[in-house]
N, C-alpha and C. Protein backbone atom coordinates (compact mmCIF):
# COMPACT_ATOMS: atom_id res chain seq x y z
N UNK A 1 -91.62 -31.56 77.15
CA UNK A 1 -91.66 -31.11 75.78
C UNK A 1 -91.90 -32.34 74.92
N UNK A 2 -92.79 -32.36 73.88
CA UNK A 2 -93.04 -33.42 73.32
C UNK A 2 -93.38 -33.13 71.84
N UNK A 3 -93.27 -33.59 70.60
CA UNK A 3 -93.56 -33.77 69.72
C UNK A 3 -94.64 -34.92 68.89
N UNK A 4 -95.20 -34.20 68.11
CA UNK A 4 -96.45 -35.05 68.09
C UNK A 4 -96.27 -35.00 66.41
N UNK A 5 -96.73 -36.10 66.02
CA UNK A 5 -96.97 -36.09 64.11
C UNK A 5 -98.21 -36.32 63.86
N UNK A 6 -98.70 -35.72 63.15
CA UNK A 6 -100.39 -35.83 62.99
C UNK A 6 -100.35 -36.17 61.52
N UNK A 7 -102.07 -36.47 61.37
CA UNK A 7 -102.28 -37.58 60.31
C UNK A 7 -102.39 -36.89 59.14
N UNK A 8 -101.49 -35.71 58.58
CA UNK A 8 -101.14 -35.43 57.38
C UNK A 8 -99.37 -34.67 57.56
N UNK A 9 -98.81 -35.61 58.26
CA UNK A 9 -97.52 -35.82 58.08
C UNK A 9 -96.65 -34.62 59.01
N UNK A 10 -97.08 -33.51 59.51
CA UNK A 10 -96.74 -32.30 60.05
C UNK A 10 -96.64 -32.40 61.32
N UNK A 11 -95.55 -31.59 61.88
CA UNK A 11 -95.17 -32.00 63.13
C UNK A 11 -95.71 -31.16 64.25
N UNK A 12 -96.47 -31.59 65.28
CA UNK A 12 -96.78 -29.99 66.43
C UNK A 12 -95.97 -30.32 67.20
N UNK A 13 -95.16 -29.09 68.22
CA UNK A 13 -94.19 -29.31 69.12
C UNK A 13 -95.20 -28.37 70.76
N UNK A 14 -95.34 -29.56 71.64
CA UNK A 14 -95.72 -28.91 72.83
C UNK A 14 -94.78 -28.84 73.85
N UNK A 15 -95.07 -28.52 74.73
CA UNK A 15 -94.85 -28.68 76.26
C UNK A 15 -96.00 -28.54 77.73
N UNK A 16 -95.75 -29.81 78.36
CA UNK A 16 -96.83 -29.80 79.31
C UNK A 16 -96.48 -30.47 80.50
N UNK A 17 -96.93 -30.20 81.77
CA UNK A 17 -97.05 -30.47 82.71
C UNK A 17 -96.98 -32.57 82.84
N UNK A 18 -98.33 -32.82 82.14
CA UNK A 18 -98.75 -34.01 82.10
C UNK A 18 -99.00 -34.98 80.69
N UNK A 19 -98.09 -35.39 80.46
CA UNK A 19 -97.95 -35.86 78.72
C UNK A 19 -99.09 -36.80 78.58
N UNK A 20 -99.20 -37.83 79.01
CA UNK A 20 -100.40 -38.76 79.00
C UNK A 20 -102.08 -37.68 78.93
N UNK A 21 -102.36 -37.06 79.76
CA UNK A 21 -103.59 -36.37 79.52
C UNK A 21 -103.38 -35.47 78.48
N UNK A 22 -102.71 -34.91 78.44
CA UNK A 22 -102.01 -33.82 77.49
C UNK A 22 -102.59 -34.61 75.87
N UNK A 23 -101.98 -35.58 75.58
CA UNK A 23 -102.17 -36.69 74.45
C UNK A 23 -103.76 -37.06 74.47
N UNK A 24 -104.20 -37.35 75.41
CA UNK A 24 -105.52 -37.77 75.88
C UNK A 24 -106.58 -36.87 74.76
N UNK A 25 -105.94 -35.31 75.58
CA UNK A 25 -106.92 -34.01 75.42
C UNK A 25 -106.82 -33.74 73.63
N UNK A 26 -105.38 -34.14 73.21
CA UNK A 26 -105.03 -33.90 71.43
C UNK A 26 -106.12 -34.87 70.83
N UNK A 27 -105.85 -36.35 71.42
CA UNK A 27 -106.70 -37.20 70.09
C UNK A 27 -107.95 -36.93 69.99
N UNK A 28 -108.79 -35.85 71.38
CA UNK A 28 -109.97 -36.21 71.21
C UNK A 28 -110.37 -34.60 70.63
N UNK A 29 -109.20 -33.85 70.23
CA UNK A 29 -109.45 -32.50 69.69
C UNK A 29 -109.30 -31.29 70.53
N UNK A 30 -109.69 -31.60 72.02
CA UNK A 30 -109.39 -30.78 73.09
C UNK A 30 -107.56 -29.58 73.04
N UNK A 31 -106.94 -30.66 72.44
CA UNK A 31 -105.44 -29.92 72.43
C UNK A 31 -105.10 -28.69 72.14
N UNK A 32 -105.03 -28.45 70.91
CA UNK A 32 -104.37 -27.12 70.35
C UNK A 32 -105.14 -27.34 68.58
N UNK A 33 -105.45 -26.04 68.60
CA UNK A 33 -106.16 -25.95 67.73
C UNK A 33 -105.85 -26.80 65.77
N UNK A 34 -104.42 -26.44 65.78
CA UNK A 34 -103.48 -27.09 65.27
C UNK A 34 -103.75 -28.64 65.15
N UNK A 35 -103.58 -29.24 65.80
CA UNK A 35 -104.11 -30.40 65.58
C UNK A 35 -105.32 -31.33 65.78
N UNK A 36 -106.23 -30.67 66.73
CA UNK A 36 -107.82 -30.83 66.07
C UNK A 36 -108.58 -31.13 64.88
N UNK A 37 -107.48 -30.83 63.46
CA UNK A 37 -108.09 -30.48 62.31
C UNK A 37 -107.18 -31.72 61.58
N UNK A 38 -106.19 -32.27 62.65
CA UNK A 38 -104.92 -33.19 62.12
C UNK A 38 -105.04 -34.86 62.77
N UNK A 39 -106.16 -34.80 62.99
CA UNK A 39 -106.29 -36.16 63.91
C UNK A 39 -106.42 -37.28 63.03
N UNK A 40 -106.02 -38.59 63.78
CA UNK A 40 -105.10 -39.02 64.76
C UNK A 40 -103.72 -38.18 64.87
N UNK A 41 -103.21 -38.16 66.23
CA UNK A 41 -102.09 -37.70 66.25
C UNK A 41 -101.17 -38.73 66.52
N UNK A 42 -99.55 -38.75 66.65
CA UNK A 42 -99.11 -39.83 67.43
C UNK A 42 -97.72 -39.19 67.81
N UNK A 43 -98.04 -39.34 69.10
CA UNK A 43 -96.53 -38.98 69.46
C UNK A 43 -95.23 -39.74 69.33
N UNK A 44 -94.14 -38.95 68.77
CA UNK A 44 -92.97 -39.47 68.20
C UNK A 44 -91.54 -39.23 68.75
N UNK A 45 -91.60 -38.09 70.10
CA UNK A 45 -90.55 -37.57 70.44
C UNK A 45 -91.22 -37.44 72.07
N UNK A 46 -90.60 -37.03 73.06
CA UNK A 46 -90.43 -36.19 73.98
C UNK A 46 -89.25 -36.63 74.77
N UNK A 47 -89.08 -35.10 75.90
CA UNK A 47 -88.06 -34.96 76.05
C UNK A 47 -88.75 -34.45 77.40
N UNK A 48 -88.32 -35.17 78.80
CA UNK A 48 -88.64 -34.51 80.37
C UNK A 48 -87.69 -33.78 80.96
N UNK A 49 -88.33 -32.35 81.74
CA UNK A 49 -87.82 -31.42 82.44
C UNK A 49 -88.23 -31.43 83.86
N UNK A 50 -87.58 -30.83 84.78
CA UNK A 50 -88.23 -30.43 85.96
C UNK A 50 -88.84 -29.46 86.02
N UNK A 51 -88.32 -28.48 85.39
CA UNK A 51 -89.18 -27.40 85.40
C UNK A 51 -89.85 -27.02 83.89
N UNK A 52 -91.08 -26.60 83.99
CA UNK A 52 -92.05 -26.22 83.01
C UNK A 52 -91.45 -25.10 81.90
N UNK A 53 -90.95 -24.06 82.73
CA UNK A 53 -90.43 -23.40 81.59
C UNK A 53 -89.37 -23.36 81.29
N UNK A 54 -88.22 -24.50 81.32
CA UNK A 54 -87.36 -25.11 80.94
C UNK A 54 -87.59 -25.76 79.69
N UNK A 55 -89.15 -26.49 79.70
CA UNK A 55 -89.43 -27.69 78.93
C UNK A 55 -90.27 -26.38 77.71
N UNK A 56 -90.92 -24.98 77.99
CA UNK A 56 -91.27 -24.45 76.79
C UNK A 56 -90.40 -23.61 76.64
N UNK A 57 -89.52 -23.60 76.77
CA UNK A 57 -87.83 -22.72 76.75
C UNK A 57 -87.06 -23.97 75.36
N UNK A 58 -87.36 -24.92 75.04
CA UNK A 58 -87.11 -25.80 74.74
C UNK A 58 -88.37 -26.19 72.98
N UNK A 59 -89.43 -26.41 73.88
CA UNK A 59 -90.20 -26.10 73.08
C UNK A 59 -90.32 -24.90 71.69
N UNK A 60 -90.26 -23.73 71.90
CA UNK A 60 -90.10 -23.13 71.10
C UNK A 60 -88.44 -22.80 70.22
N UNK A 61 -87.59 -23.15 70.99
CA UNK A 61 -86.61 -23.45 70.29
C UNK A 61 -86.61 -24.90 69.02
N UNK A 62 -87.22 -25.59 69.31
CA UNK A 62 -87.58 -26.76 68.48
C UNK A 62 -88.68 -26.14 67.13
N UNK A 63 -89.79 -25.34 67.88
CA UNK A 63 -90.61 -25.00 66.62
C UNK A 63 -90.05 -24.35 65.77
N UNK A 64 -88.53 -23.57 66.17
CA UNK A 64 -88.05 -22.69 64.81
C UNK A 64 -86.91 -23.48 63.98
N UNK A 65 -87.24 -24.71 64.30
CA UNK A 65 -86.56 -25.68 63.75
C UNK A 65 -87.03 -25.93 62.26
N UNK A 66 -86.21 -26.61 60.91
CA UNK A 66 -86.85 -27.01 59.83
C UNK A 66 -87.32 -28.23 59.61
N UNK A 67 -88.17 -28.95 58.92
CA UNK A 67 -88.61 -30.13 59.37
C UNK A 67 -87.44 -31.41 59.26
N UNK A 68 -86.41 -31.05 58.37
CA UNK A 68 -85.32 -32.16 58.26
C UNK A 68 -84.80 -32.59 59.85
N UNK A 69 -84.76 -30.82 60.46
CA UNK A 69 -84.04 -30.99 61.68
C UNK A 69 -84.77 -31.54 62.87
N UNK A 70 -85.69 -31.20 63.00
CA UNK A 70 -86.67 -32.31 63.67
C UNK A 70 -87.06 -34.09 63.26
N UNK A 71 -86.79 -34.24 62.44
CA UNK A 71 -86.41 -35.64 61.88
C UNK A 71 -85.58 -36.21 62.56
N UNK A 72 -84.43 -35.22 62.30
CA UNK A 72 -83.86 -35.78 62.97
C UNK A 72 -83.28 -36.05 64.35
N UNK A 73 -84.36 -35.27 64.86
CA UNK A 73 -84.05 -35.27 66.65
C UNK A 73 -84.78 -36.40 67.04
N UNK A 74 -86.29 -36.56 66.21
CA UNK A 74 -86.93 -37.63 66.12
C UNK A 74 -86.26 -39.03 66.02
N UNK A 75 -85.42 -39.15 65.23
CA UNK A 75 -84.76 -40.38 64.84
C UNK A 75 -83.43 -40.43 65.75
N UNK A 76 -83.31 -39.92 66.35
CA UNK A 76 -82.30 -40.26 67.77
C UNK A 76 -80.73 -39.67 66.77
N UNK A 77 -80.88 -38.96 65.55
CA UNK A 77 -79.58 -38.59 64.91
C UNK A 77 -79.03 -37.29 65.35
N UNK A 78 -78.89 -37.22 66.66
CA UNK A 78 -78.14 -35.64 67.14
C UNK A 78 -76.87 -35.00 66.60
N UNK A 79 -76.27 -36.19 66.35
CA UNK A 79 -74.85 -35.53 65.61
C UNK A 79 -75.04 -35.04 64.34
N UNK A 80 -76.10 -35.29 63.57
CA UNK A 80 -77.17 -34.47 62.62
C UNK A 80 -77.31 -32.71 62.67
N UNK A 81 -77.42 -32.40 63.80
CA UNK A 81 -77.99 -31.75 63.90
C UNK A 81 -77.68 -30.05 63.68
N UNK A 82 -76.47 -29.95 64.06
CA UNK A 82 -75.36 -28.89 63.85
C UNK A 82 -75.36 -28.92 61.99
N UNK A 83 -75.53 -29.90 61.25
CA UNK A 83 -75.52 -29.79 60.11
C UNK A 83 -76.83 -28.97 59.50
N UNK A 84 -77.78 -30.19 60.14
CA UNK A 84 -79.18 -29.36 59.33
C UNK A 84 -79.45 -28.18 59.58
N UNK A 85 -78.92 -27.73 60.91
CA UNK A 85 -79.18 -26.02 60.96
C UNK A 85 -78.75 -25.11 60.33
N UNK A 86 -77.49 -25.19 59.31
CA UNK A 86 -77.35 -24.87 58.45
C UNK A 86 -78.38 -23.85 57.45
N UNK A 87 -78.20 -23.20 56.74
CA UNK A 87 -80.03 -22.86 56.14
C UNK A 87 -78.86 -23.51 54.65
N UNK A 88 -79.94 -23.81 53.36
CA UNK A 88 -79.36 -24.04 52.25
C UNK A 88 -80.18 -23.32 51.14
N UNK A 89 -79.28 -22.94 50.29
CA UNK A 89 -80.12 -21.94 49.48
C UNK A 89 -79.69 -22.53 48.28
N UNK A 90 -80.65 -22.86 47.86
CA UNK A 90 -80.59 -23.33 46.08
C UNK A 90 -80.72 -22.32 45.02
């Protein structure tokens, strides 16, 4: 499972077999449609599984994430995290 920040600040969250080609296939547009249109990308996070659908079991739990809270998984602040899930209503 890996997280990627592309070059207008927005985060894509994958999961793949092979992270290095995987990255390969994003910068050159091949990836996900999503960030084709967001290039350069740069990856900022991942996280290794043994099994694949462990790692998009994971994956999509992260995409219904808000962007604070991915920040901060990004920034190694886990004890963060129980907070930001929180929702806040102004």
């Amino acid at each position: 499972m890996y997280i990627l920040e592309c070059s207008d600040g927005s985060y894509y969250t994958g999961s793949t077999i092979d992270l290095e080609l995987r990255l390969q296939h994003h910068q050159v547009g091949e990836g996900a449609n999503y960030t084709k249109t967001r290039l350069p990308v740069k990856l900022v996070y991942s996280e290794e599984y043994d099994r694949i659908d462990v790692a998009f079991d994971r994956e999509k739990q992260i995409q219904r994430w808000n962007r604070r809270k991915k920040t901060a998984l990004i920034n190694g602040q886990q004890k963060d995290l129980p907070e930001l899930a929180k929702k806040v209503f102004l």
